[in-house]
C-alpha atoms as a PDB file:
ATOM      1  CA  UNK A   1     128.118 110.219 136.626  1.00  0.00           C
ATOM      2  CA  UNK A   2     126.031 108.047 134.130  1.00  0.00           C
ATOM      3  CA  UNK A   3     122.445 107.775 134.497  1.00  0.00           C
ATOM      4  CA  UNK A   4     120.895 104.544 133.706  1.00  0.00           C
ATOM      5  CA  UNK A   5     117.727 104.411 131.641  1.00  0.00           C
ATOM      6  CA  UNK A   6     114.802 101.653 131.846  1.00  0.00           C
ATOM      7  CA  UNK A   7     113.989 101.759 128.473  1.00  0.00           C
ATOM      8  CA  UNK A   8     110.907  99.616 128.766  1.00  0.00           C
ATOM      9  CA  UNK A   9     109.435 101.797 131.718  1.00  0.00           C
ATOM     10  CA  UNK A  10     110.213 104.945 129.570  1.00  0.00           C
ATOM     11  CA  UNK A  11     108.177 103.070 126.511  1.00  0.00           C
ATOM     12  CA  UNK A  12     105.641 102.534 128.728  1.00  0.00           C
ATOM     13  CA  UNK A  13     105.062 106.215 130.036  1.00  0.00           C
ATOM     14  CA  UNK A  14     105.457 107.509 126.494  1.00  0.00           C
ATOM     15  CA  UNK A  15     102.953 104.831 125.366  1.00  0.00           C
ATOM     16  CA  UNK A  16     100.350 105.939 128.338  1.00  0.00           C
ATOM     17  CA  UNK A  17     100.551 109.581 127.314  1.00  0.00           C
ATOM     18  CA  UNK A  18     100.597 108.738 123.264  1.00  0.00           C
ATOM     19  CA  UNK A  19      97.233 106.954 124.475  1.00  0.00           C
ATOM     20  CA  UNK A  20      95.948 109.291 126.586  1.00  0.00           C
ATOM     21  CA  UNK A  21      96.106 112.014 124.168  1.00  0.00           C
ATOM     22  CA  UNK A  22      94.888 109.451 121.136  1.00  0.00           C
ATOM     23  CA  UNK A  23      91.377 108.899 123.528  1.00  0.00           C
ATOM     24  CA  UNK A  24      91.143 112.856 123.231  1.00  0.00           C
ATOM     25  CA  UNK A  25      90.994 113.122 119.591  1.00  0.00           C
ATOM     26  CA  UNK A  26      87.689 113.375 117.657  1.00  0.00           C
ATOM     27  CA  UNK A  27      89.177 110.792 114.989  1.00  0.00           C
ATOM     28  CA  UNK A  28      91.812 108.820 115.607  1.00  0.00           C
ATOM     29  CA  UNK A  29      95.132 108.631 114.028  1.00  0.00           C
ATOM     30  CA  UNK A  30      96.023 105.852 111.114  1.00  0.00           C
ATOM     31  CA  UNK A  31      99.058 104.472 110.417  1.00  0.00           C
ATOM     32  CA  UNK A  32      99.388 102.025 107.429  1.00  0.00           C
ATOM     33  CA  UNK A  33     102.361  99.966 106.816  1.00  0.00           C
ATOM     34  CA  UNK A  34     103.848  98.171 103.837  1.00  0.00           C
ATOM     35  CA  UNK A  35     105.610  94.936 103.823  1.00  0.00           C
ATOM     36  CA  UNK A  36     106.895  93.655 100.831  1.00  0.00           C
ATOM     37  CA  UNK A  37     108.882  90.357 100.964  1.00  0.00           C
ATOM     38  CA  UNK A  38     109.544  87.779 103.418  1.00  0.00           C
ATOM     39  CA  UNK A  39     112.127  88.942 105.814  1.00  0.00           C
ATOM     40  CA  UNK A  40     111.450  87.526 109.135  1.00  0.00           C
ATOM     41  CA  UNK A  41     113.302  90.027 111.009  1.00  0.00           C
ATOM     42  CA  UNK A  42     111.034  92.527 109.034  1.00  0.00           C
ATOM     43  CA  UNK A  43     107.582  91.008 109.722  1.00  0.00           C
ATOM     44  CA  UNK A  44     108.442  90.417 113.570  1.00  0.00           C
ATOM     45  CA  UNK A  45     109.350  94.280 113.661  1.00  0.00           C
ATOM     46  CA  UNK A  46     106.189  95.103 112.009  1.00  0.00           C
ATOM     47  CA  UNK A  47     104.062  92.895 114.408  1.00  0.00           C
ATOM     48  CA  UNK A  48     105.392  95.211 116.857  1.00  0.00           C
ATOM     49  CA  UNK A  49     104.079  98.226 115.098  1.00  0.00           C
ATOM     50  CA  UNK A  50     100.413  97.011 114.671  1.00  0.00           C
ATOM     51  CA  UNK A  51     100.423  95.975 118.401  1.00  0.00           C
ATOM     52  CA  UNK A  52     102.372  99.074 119.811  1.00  0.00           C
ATOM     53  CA  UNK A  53      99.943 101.474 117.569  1.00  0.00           C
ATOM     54  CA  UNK A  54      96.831  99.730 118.511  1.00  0.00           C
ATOM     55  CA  UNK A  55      97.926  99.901 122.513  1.00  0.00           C
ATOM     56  CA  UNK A  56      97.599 103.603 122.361  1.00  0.00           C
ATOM     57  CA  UNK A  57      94.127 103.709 120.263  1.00  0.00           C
ATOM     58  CA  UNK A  58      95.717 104.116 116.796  1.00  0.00           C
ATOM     59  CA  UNK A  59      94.508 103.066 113.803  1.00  0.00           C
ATOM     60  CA  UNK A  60      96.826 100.325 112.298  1.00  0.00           C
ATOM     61  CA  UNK A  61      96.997  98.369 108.645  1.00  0.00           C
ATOM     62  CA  UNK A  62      99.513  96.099 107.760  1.00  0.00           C
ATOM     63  CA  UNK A  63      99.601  95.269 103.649  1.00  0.00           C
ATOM     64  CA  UNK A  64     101.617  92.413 103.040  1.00  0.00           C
ATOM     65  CA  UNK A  65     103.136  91.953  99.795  1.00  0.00           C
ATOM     66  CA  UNK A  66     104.856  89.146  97.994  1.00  0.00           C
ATOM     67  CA  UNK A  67     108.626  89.316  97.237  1.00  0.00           C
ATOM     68  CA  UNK A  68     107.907  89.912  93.694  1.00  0.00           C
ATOM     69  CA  UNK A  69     106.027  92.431  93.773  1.00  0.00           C
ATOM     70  CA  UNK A  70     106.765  95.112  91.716  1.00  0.00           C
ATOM     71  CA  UNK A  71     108.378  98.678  92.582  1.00  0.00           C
ATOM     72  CA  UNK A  72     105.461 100.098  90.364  1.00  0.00           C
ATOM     73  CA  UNK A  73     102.684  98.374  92.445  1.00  0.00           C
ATOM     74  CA  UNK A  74     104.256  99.231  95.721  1.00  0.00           C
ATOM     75  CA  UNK A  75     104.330 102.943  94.632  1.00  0.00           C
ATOM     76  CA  UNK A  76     100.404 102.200  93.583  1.00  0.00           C
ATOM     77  CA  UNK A  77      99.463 101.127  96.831  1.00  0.00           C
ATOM     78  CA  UNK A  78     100.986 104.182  98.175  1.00  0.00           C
ATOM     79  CA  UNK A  79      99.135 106.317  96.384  1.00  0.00           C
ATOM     80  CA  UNK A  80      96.283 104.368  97.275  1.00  0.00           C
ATOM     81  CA  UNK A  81      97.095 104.698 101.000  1.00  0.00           C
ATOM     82  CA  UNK A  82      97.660 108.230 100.629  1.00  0.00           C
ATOM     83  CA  UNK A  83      93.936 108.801  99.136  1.00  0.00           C
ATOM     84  CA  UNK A  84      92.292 107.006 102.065  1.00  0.00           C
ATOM     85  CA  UNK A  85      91.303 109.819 104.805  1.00  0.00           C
ATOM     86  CA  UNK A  86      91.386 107.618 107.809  1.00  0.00           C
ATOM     87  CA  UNK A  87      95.382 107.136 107.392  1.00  0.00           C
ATOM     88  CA  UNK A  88      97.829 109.655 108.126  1.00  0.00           C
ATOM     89  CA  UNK A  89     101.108 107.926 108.229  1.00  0.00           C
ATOM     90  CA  UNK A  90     102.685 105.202 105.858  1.00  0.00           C
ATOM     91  CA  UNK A  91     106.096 103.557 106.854  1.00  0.00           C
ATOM     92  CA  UNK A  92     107.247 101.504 104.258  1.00  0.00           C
ATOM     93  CA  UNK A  93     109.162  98.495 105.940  1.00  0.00           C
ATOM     94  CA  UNK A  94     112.539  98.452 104.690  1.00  0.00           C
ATOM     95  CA  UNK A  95     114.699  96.437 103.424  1.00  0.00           C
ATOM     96  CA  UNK A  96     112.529  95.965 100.102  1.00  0.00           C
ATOM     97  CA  UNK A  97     113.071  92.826  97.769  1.00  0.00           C
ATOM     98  CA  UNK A  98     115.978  92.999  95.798  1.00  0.00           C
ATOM     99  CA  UNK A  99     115.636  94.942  92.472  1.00  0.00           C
ATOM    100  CA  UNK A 100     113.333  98.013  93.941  1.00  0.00           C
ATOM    101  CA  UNK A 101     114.104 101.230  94.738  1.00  0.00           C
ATOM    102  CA  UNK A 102     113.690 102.488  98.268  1.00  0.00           C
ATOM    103  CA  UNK A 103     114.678 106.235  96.817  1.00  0.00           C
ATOM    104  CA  UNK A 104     111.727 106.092  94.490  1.00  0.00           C
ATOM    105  CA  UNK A 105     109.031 104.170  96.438  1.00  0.00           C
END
């Protein structure tokens, strides 16, 4: 027989223990997240993120980028990201502007 799942109570425990365990830690975990363009579907989906990682005591920064930007200064600003010590996770929000590569950046 098929069980049926409340996803939104199961978020919600996993998001209570993510935060319990965040509130334990000495320093506390960054996540940085790239946006480049002006996908709506994207940037609501990335709201999310910020909100759902600052619920449970994360870190969060969102860096916003213009459609045009280049695939050159997108893989800058990861390296960038990558140097600062108070982030340990970059998700790059796809899709990316037309014209970039998401294998390379």
């Amino acid at each position: 027989m098929a069980e049926i799942i409340d996803g939104k109570k199961l978020a919600a425990k996993i998001k209570e223990s993510v935060r319990q365990e965040t509130s334990k830690m000495e320093k506390k975990p960054g996540l940085a997240v790239i946006l480049a363009g002006d996908d709506q579907a994207s940037s609501v989906y990335v709201k999310n993120k910020e909100k759902d990682a600052l619920e449970v005591g994360f870190h969060s920064e969102v860096h916003r980028l213009a459609a045009d930007t280049s695939e050159g200064d997108i893989i800058a600003l990861i390296d960038k990201i990558n140097a600062d010590d108070n982030i340990h996770g970059i998700l790059v929000q796809l899709p990316l502007p037309k014209g970039i590569n998401e294998d390379r950046v």
